[in-house]
Protein backbone atom coordinates (compact mmCIF):
# COMPACT_ATOMS: atom_id res chain seq x y z
CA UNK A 1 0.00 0.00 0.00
CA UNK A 2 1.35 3.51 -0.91
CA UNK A 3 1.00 6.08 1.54
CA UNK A 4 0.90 8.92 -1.06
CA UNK A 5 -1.88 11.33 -0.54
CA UNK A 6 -4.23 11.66 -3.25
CA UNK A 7 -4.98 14.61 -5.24
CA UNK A 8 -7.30 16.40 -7.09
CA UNK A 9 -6.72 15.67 -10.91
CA UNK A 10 -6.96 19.45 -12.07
CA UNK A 11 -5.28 21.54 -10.02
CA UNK A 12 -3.35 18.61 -7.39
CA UNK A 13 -4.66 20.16 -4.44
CA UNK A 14 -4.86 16.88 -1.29
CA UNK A 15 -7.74 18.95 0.04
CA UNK A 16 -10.28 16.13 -2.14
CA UNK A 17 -13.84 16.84 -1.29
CA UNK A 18 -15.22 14.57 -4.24
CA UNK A 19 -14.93 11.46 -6.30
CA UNK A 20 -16.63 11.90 -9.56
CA UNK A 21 -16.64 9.17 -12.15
CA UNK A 22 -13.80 7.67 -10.41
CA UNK A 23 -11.48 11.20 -10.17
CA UNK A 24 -10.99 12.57 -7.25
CA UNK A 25 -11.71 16.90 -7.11
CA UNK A 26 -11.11 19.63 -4.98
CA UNK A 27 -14.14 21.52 -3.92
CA UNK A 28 -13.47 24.65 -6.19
CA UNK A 29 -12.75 21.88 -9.35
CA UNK A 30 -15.47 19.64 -8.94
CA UNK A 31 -17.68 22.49 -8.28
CA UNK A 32 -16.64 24.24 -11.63
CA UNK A 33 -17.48 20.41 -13.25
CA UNK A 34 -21.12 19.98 -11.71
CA UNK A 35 -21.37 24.03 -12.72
CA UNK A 36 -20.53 23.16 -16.51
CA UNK A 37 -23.10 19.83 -16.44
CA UNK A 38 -25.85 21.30 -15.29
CA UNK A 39 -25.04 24.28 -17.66
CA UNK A 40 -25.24 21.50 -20.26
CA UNK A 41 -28.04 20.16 -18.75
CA UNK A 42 -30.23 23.24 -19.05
CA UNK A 43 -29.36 24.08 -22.09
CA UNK A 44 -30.07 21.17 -23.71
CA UNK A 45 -33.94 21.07 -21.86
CA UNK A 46 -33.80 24.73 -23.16
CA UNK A 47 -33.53 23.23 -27.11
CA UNK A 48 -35.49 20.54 -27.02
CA UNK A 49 -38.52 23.22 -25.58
CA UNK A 50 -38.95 21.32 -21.99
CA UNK A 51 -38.43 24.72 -20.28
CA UNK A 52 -39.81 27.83 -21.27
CA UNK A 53 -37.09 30.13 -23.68
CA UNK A 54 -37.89 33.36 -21.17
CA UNK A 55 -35.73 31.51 -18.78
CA UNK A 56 -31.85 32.60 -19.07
CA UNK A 57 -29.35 29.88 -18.43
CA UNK A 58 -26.07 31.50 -17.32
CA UNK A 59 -23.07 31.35 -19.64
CA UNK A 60 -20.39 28.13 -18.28
């Protein structure tokens, strides 16, 4: 067993908050991640007309 601390895959912080699909994140990486999916998300509801287009999605 190694005794190496992990770290966060971006930025190589060992402050990991998070373990997403497999990759460990800092809290200010993985936040900027979920930030951009659900970005995604929205915008794709936004084109296929399952929200209403009033509603402004914020820029990733």
């Amino acid at each position: 067993m190694s005794n190496e601390k992990t770290r966060c895959i971006v930025c190589g912080s060992t402050r990991i908050y998070a373990i997403i699909d497999g990759k460990p994140y800092c809290f200010k990486c993985g936040s900027k991640l979920v930030r951009l999916h659900i970005v995604k998300f929205l915008s794709n509801l936004k084109r296929e007309k399952l929200i209403p287009s009033n509603i402004e999605i914020p820029e990733p």
